[in-house]
Structures are given as C-alpha cells and as structure tokens.
Protein backbone atom coordinates (compact mmCIF):
# COMPACT_ATOMS: atom_id res chain seq x y z
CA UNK A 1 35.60 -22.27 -21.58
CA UNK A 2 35.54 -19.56 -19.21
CA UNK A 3 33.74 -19.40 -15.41
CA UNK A 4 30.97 -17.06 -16.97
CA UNK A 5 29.86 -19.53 -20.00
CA UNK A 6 29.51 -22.44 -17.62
CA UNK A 7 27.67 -20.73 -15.33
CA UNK A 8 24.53 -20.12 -18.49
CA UNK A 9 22.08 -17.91 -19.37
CA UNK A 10 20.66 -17.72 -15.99
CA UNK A 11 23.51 -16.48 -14.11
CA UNK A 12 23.65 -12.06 -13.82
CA UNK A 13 27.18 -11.27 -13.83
CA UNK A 14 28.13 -8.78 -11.34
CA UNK A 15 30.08 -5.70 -12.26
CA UNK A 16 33.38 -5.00 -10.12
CA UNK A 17 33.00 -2.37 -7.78
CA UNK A 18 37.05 -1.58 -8.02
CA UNK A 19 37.78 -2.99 -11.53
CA UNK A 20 41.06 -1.44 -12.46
CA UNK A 21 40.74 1.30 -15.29
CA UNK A 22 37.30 1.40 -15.27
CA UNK A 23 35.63 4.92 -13.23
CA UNK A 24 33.12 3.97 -10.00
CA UNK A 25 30.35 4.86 -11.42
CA UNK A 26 28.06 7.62 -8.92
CA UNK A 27 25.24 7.36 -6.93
CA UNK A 28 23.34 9.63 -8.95
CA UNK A 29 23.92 7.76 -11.98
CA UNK A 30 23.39 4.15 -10.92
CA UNK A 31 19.72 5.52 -9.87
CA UNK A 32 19.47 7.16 -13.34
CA UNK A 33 19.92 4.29 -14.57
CA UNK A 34 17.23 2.49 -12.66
CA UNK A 35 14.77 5.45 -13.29
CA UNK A 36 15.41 6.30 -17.11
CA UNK A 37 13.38 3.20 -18.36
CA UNK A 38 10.64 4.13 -16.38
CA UNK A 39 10.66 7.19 -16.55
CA UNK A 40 8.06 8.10 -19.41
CA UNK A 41 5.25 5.54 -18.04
CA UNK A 42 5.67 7.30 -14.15
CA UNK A 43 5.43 11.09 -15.20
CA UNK A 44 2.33 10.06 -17.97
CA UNK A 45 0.02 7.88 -15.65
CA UNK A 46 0.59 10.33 -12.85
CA UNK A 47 -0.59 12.92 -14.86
CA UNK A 48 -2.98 11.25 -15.90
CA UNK A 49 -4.35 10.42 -12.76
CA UNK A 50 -4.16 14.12 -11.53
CA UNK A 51 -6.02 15.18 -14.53
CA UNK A 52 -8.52 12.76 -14.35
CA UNK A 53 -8.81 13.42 -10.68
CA UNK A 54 -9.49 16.70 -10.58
CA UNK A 55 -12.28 16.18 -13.76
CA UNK A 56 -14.00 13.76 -11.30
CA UNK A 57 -14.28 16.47 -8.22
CA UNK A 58 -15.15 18.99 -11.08
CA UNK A 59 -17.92 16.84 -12.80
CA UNK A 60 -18.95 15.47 -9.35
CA UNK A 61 -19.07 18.69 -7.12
CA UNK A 62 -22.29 16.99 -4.75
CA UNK A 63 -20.16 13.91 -4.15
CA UNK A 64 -17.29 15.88 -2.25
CA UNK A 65 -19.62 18.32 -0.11
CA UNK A 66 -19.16 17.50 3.61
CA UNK A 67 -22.35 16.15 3.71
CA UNK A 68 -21.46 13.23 1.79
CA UNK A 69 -17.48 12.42 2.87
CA UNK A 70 -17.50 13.55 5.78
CA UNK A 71 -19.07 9.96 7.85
CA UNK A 72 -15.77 8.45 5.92
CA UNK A 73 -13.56 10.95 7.35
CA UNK A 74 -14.60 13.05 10.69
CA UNK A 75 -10.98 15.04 11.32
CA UNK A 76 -11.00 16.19 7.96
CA UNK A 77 -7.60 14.92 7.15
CA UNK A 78 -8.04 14.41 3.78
CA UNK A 79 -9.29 17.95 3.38
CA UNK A 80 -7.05 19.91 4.88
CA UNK A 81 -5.76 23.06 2.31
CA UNK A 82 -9.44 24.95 1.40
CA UNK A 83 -10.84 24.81 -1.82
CA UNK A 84 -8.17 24.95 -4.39
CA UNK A 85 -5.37 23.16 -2.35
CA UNK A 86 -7.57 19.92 -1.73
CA UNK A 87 -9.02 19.91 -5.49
CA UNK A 88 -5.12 19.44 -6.40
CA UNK A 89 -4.98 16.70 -3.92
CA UNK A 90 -8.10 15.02 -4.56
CA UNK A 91 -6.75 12.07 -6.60
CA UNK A 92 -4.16 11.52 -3.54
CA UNK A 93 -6.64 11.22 -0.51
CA UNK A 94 -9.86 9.54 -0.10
CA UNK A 95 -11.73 6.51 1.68
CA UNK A 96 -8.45 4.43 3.06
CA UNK A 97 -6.31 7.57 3.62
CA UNK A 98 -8.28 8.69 6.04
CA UNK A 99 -6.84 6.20 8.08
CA UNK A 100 -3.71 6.18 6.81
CA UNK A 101 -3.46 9.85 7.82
CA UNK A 102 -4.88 9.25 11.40
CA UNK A 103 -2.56 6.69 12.12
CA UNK A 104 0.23 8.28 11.07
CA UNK A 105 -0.50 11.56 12.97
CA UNK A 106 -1.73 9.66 16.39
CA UNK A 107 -1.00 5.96 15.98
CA UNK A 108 -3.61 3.72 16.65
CA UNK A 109 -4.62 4.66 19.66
CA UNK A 110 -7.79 2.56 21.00
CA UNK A 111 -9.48 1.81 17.83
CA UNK A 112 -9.40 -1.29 17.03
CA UNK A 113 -10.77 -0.90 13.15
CA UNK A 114 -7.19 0.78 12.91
CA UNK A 115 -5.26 -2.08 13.04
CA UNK A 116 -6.57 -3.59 9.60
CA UNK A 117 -3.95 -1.09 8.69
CA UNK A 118 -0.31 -2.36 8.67
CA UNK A 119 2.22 0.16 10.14
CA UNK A 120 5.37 0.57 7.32
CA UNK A 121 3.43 2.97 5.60
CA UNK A 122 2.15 5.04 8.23
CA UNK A 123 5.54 5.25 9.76
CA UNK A 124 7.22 6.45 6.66
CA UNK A 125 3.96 9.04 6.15
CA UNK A 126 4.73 10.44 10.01
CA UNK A 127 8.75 10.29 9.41
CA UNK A 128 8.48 12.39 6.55
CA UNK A 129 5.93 14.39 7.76
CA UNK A 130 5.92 15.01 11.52
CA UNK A 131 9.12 17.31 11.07
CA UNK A 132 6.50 19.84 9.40
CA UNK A 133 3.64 19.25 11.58
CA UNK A 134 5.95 20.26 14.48
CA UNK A 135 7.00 23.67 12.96
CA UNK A 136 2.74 24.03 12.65
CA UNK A 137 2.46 23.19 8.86
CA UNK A 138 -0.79 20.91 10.46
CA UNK A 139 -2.15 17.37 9.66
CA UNK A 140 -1.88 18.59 5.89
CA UNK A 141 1.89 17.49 6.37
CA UNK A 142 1.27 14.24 6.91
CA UNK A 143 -1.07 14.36 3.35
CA UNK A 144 1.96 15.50 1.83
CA UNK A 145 4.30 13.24 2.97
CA UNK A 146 2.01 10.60 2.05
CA UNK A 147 1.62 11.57 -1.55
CA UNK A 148 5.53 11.50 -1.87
CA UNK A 149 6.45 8.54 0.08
CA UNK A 150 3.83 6.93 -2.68
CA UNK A 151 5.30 8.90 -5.58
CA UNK A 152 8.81 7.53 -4.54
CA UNK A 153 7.83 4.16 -3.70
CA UNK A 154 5.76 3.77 -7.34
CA UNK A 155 9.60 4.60 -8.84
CA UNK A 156 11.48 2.37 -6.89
CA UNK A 157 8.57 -0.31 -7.38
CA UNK A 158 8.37 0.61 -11.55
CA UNK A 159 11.97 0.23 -11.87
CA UNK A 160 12.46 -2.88 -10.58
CA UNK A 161 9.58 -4.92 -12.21
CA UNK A 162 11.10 -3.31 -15.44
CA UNK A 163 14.54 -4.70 -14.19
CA UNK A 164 12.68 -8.52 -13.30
CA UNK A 165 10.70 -8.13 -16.71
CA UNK A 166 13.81 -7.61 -18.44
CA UNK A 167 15.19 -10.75 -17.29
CA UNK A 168 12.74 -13.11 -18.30
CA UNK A 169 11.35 -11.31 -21.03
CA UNK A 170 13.78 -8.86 -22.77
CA UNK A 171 13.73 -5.19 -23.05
CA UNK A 172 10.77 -4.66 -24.99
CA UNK A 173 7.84 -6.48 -23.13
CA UNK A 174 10.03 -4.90 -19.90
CA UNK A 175 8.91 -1.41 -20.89
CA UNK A 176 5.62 -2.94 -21.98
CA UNK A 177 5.18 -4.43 -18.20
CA UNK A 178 5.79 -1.02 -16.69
CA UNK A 179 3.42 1.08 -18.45
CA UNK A 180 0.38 -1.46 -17.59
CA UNK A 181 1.46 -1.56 -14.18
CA UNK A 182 1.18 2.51 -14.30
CA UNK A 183 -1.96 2.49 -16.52
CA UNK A 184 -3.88 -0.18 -14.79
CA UNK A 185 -7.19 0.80 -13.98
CA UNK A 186 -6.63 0.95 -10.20
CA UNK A 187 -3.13 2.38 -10.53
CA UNK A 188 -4.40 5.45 -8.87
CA UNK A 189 -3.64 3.78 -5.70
CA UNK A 190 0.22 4.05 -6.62
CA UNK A 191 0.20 7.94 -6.09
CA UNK A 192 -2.59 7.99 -3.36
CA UNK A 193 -2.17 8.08 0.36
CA UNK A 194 -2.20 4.37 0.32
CA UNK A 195 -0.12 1.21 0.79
CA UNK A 196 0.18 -0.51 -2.67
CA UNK A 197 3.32 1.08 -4.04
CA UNK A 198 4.79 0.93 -0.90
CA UNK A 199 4.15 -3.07 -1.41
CA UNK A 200 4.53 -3.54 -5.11
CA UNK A 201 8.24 -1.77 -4.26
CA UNK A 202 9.23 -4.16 -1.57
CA UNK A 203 7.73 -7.28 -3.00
CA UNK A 204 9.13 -6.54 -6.23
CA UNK A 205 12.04 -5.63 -4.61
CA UNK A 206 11.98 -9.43 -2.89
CA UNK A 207 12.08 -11.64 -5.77
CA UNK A 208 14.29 -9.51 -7.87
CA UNK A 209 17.07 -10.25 -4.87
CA UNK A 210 15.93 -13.86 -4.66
CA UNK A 211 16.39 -13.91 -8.38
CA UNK A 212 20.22 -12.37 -8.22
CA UNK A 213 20.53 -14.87 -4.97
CA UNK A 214 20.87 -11.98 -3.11
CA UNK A 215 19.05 -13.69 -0.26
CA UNK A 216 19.58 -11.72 2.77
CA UNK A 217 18.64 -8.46 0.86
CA UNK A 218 15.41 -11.18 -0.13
CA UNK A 219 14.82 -11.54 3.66
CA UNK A 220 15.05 -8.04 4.79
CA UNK A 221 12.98 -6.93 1.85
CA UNK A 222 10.18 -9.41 2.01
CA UNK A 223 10.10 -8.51 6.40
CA UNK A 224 9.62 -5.18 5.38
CA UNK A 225 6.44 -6.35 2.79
CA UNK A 226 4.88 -8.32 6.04
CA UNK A 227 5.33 -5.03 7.89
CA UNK A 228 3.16 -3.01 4.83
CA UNK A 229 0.67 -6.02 3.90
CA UNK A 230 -0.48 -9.34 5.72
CA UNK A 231 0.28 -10.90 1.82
CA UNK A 232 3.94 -9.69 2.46
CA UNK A 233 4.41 -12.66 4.72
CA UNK A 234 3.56 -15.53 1.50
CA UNK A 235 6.90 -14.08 0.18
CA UNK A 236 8.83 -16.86 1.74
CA UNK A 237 6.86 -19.13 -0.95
CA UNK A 238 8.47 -17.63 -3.97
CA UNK A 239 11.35 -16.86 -2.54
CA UNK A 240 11.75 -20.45 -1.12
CA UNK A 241 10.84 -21.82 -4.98
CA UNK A 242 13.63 -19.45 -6.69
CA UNK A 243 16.02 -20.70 -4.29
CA UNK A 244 15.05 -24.73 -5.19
CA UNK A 245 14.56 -24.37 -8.52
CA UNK A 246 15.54 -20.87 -10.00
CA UNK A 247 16.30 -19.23 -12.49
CA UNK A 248 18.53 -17.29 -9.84
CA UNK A 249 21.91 -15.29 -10.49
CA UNK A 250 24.08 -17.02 -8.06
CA UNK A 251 24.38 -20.55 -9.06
CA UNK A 252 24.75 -21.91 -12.41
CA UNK A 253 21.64 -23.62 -14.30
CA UNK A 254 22.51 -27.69 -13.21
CA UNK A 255 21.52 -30.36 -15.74
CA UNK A 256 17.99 -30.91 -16.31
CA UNK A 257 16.64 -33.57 -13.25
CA UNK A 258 14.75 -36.52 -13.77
CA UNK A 259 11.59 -35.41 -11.89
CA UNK A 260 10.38 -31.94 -12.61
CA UNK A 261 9.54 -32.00 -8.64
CA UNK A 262 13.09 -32.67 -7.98
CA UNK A 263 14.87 -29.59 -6.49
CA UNK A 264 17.51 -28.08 -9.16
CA UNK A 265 19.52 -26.36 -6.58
CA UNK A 266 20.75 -28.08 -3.08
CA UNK A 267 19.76 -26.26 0.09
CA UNK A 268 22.21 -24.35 1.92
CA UNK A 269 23.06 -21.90 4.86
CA UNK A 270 21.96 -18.61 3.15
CA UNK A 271 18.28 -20.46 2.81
CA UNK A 272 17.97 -19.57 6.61
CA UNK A 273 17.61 -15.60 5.34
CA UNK A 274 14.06 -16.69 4.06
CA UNK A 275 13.16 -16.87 7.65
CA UNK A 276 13.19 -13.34 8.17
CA UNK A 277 10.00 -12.89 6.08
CA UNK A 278 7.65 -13.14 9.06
CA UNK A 279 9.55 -10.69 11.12
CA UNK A 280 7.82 -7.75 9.89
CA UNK A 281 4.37 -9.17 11.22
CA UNK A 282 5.71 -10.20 14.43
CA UNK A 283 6.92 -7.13 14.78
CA UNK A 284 3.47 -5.23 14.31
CA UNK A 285 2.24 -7.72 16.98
CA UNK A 286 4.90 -7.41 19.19
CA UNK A 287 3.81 -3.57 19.12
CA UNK A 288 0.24 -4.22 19.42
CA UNK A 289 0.75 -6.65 22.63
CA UNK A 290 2.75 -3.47 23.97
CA UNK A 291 0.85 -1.01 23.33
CA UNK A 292 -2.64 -2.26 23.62
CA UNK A 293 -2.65 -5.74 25.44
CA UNK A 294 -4.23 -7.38 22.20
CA UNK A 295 -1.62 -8.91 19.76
CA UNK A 296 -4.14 -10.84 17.46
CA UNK A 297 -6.48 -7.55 16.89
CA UNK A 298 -5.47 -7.55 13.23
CA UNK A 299 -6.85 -11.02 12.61
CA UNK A 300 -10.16 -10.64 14.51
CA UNK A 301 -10.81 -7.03 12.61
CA UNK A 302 -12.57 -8.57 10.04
CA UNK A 303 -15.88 -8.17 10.70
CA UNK A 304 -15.91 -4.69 11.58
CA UNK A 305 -14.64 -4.26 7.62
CA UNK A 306 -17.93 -7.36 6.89
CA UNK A 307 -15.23 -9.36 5.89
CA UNK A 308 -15.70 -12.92 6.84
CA UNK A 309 -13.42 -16.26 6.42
CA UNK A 310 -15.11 -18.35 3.30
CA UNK A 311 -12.68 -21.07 3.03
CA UNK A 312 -9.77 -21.10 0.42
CA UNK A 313 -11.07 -19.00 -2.68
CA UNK A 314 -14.23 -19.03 -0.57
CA UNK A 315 -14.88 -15.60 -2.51
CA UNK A 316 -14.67 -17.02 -6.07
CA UNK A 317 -17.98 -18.71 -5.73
CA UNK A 318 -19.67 -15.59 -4.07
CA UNK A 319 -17.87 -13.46 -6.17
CA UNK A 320 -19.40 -15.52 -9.11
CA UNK A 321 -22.96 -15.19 -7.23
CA UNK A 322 -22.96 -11.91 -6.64
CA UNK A 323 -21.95 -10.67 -10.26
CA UNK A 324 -25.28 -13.13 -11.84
CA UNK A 325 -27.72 -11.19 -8.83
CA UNK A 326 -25.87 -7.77 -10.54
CA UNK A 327 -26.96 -9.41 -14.08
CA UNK A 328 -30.56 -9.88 -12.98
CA UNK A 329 -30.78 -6.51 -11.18
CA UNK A 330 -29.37 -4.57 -14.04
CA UNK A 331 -31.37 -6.74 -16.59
CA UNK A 332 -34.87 -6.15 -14.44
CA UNK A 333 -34.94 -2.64 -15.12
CA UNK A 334 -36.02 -2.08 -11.57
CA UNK A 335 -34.78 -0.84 -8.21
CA UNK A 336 -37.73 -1.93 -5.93
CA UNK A 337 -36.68 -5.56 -5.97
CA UNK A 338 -32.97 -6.37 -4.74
CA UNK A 339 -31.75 -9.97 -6.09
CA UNK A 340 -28.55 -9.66 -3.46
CA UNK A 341 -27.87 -8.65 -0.40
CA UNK A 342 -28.49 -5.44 0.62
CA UNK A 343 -25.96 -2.61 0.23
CA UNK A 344 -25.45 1.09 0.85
CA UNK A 345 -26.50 2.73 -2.30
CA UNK A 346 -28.00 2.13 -5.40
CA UNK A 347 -28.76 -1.15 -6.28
CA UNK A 348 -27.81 -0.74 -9.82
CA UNK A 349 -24.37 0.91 -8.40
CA UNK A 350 -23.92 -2.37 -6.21
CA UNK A 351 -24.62 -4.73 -9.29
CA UNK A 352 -22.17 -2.68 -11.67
CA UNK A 353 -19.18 -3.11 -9.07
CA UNK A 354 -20.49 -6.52 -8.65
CA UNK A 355 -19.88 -7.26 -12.41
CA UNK A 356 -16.82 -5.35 -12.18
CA UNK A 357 -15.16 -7.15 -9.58
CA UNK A 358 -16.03 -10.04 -11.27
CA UNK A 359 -14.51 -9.37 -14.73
CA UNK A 360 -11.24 -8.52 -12.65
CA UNK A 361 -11.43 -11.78 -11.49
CA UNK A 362 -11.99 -13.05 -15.18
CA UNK A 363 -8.49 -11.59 -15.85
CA UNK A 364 -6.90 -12.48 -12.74
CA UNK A 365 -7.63 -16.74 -13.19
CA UNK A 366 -6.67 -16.17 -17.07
CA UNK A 367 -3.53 -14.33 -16.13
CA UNK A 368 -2.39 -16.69 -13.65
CA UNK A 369 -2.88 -19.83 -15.70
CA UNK A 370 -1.03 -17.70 -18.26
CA UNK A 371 1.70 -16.79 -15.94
CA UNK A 372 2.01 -20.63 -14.75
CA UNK A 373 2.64 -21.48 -18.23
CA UNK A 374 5.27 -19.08 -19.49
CA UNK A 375 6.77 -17.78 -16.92
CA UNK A 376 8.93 -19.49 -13.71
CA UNK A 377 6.91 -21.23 -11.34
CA UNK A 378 7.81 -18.46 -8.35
CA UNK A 379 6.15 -15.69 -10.68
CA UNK A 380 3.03 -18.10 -10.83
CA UNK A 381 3.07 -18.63 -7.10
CA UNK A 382 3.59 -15.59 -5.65
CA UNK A 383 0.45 -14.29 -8.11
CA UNK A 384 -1.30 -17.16 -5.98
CA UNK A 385 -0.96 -16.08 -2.98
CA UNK A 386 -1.01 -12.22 -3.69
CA UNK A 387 -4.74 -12.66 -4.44
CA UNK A 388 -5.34 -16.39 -1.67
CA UNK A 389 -6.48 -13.90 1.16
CA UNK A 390 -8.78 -11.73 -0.39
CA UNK A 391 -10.18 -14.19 -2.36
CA UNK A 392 -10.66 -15.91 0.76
CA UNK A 393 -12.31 -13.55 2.59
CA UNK A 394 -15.31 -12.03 0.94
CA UNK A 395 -17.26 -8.85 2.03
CA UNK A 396 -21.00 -9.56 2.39
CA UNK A 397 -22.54 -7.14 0.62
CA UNK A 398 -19.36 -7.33 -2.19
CA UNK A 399 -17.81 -10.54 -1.73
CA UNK A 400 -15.07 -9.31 -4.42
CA UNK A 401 -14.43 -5.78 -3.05
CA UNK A 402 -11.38 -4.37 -3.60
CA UNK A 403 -9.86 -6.88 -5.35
CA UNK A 404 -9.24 -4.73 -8.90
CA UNK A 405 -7.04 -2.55 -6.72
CA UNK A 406 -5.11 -5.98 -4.89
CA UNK A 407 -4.32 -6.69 -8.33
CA UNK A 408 -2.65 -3.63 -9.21
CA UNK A 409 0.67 -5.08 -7.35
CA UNK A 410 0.37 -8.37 -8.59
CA UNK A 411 3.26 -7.84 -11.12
CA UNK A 412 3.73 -11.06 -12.47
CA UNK A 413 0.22 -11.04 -14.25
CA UNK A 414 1.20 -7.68 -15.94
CA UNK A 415 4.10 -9.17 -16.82
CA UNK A 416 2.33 -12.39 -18.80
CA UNK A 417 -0.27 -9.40 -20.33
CA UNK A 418 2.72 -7.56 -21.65
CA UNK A 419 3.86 -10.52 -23.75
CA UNK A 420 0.28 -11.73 -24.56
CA UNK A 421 -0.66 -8.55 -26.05
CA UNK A 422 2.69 -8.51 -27.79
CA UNK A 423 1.97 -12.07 -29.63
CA UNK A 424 -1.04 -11.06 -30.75
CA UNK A 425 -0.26 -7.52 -32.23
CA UNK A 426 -3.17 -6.00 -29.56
CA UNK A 427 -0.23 -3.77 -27.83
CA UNK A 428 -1.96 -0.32 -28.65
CA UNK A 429 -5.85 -2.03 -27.60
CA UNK A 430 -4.37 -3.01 -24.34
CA UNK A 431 -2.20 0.09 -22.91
CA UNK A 432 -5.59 2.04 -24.36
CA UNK A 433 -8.35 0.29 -22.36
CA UNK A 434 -6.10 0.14 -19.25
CA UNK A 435 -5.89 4.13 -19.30
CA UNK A 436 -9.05 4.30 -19.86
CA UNK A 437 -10.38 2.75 -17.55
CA UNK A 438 -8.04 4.49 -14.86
CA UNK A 439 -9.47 7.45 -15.91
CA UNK A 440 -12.73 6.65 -14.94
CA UNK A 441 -11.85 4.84 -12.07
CA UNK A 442 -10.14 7.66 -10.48
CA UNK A 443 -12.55 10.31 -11.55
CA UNK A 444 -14.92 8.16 -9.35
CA UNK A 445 -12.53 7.97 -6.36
CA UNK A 446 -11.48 11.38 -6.20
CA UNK A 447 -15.31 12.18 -6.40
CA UNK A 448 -15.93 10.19 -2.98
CA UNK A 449 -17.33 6.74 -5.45
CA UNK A 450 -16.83 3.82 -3.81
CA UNK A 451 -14.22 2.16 -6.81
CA UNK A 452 -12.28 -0.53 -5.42
C-alpha cells in the first residue's frame, strides 16, 4: 500500500514544487486558478450591488442631501468627487467609512470613539492610498484605495471558502457556498469601505492553513484577523480543535478513539504557532499605549457606540424582546405610543430592523446547530464565537444591531445553507431571496438608511 493510501481521505497531497518533467507552473496561473471558480459570483454580486446602489441614491435623493449625512460624516470623506463621481461610489462609502477614511488619512488622533475601529484595514486603505494623496489626488484617494483593498480582499476571501467548501463538501455545494457568501443580504459590506472582507479573507484564510496543517501560515494569518476584528483573536479556538481532532492535511486520519472527547491527534511543537493569534491585538494596544497613554481604550469604547456588556448571549434575550415591542408597534397601527425604548427615527423604522435583526438571528441559531451537525466541530466553533461578542453586547435602543452584517463573514453557516438548500431541491429559492434582499439592503445604505 503506498504512503498516500495510508495516510486517508483526509490528508491533501502536496504537489512537488521541482517534480522532474513536470513545468513550474506561474504565478499568474496558480492565482487563476484560485480566482476562476469564483469568478462569476464576484463580478455578478458586485454589480449587483453597484446597480442597486446607485437605484437607492436615485430613488432616495432627500436621504443623501447634506442636511441629512452630513452629522454622520463632518469632513466629507465619503463625498469627495461632486455629483456624478460620488453617485458611482455611493454603494462603497457610508456610515462606518467615514471612519475608516479618517483614520486612515490622520490616524486616530485624540478621539477616542476611533478606536472601536481596528487598524489592518485602515493601514492597507492609507498604504494604497497615501501615495496619491501626496501627489494632491485629496482624501478621495484614500476612498479609492478603500474600495479596492475591499474588492481584492472579497477575492482572496471568495476563493478560499470555495477552496475549504470544496474539501468538506465537493465541488458543487463549493460554488454554491461562494455565491451566498456574495449574494447575502449584507454582502454589500464586501465591496464597501469597510472591514468584513478584509476579515472573512484572513479568517478564512486561518482555518484553511490549519486544515492543510499549515500552522505557522494559521498563526500569522489568524494575528493578522485580531489586528482587523476583536473576533479575530477566538481563532486560536478552531484552530486549536483542527489541530486535536482534524480533519487536517498533515497527519493521517488515526483509528477511531474510544471517547469522542479524546484528542485524535497528539500535541506537538508546531501547536506553539497557535500562540501567535493574539499578537495582532497586542499589537494595536501596544500602539495605543504609545501613542495615546490609554492601551484598554478599545474595550471601554462601548458606550459611546450604547453598546453595553449583557452577559454571554446577553443580546439573544433582548434581541428576542425587542423584535415582540417591534410586533406590537407595527401591529398598533400607531406612532404616538412607543412599546421600546426610544430610538432616532421612526418608530415603525426601529420595529422593522428590530424584526429584522431578529429573523437573522432565527437563521444564525438554525445554521449553527446545522453546522454542528454536519460539518467538523472547528466549523461549528468558530461560527460560535464569530457571533459570542456581539451577541453579547447589545445596543440599547437595537440590542441586535448590526448583527445581519457580522454574519456575512461567518462562512461556515453559508457553507451548511449551501448543502441544505441542495437536499431539499430549494437551490434557485435560496440564491434568489439572498439577492434580493441585498438589493434592498444596499439601496437603503447607499441612501444614508441605517441597514445593519
């Protein structure tokens, strides 16, 4: 029997980078090869989003006058072309690009809010982009920059869920994983001026080495996801869980243990890489204590965004709450009685997103006890604790806000949709409701809505 069968089904063998007869195969073509499968469901959602985008400023043209946006962003630096040029980039830059944008043209300077905002993004946005501002091209480089750090970040991070899919599901529910993560109804955030593709790249990017046992490229990834997201830093729980008890690519499936519990795979030296995970948030701090004397600022920043600790999955129960006051508000007809807490806006607005947020939240617990059962235990963990901090820190007047966009990067549950759907012949229902209901969604942001 040769090395190969006795490793199993688990174990990804790795081509020969100097096999004898064989041609090296290019750069350019190794990334084709990543790209071509994901190809179709980038260029369509993207324009999708633009088009839909650019329908939401047009149908909406009171939402975007400076009257109305301008409170949410003061410099302008979302706005920066005249008319035409910001209607094209619309769909890219709105509510959390604004800060984005400020940080990556002047750091954070002495505002504290600012440091809600972890700094991988920012500093890709100003590398790209400060170059241009120099030779006078303005703050509108940074905009740009931003839109293709996104753009190039939503590749990498398409191509290798499609690769991870692929693995434990087979080619076709891998191409069916990629296009819900593009079509999801918050995917607009992939090609806006914010962080998520950015994360969905490197955390994607994380398990997919853990999964080869590549775990130093595991380490270095998942630092760089603590440097982009707080949630970057529960990587290590995964990634600790693939290296225990697989499937991974570097060791060969042992026999089956006793205890479930029981570790498959014994611990050695290269588990130290794990380690690294944190560095990316200790490095943020280490910057913060530098620069401005206060190295916890992140964690105490919370209340100026009326977010407030709950307890563990504090939010489910307020989420829950909040969406049966929405019911009753919605139900009553009526606008001079508020059955929650007050909120900026209309009261029927604030009861729709509550409702919204909640059916998210639906999904999300379905998904996850979907994703525990069919899927390897890391997939179901790290879903866990993409959505523990959120959930565990509700906004007052929205206890669930922003969670339908947190679950955009939360690949593993569009990986269990992709083979639900699949089973039950509902493919076509699925990928169509999705893109629906990005369209609307980002016709609303682009218009200055509050969406997620």
């Amino acid at each position: 029997m040769t090395r190969s069968a006795l490793m199993g089904a688990e174990t990804i063998r790795r081509p020969s980078a100097g096999t004898r007869g064989q041609p090296r195969v290019g750069l350019l073509d190794r990334l084709a090869g990543w790209v071509a499968p994901v190809w179709r469901p980038l260029w369509a959602s993207r324009l999708l989003v633009w088009s839909a985008g650019v329908a939401g400023v047009l149908v909406w043209p009171t939402l975007v006058t400076p009257g109305v946006w301008r409170p949410f962003d003061p410099d302008r630096l979302t706005a920066p072309f005249g008319p035409i040029g910001d209607l094209l980039v619309a769909p890219a830059a709105r509510w959390d690009s604004a800060w984005y944008l400020a940080i990556a043209a002047g750091g954070y300077g002495d505002d504290p809010a600012r440091t809600a905002f972890f700094p991988l993004y920012p500093l890709l946005v100003r590398a790209l982009g400060g170059p241009a501002d120099v030779l006078g091209a303005g703050v509108g480089a940074y905009l740009v920059a931003g839109v293709l750090v996104s753009l190039l970040a939503l590749a990498a991070g398409l191509a290798v869920v499609h690769r991870l899919a692929a693995l434990e599901l087979g080619a076709a529910d891998a191409g069916l994983t990629t296009t819900l993560v593009a079509l999801f109804p918050t995917a607009y955030a992939f090609s806006a001026v914010y962080s998520e593709s950015l994360f969905l790249a490197l955390s994607a990017g994380a398990l997919y080495a853990g999964r080869l046992g590549r775990w130093r490229w595991a380490g270095v990834l998942a630092a760089l996801a603590s440097a982009t997201r707080s949630t970057g830093v529960l990587l290590v729980v995964p990634l600790a869980l693939l290296y225990l008890y697989g499937p991974r690519g570097d060791r060969p499936a042992p026999p089956a243990q006793r205890s479930r519990w029981q570790p498959r795979h014994a611990v050695r030296g290269d588990l130290g890489w794990l380690t690294l995970a944190p560095a990316g948030l200790g490095a943020y701090l280490v910057y913060l204590a530098v620069t401005t004397g206060d190295p916890a600022a992140p964690f105490r920043v919370g209340g100026l965004w009326y977010r407030e600790f709950a307890g563990p999955f504090g939010a489910v129960w307020e989420g829950a709450v909040a969406a049966l006051a929405g019911a009753r508000q919605l139900a009553s007809g009526s606008r001079a009685h508020i059955y929650f807490q007050p909120a900026g806006g209309d009261p029927f607005f604030v009861a729709l997103h509550n409702l919204g947020d909640f059916a998210f939240l639906v999904f999300a617990v379905v998904a996850i006890v979907g994703v525990l059962r069919r899927l390897p235990l890391a997939y179901g963990a790290w879903a866990l604790c993409a959505v523990a901090l959120p959930l565990s820190l509700p906004v007052g007047p929205e206890p669930l806000a922003s969670l339908p966009r947190y679950l955009a990067v939360v690949f593993p549950l569009h990986m269990w949709l992709a083979l639900w759907a699949r089973r039950h012949r509902l493919t076509a229902p699925v990928v169509i409701a999705s893109a629906i209901g990005l369209v609307a969604l980002t016709a609303g942001f682009a218009a200055w809505r509050w969406v997620a």
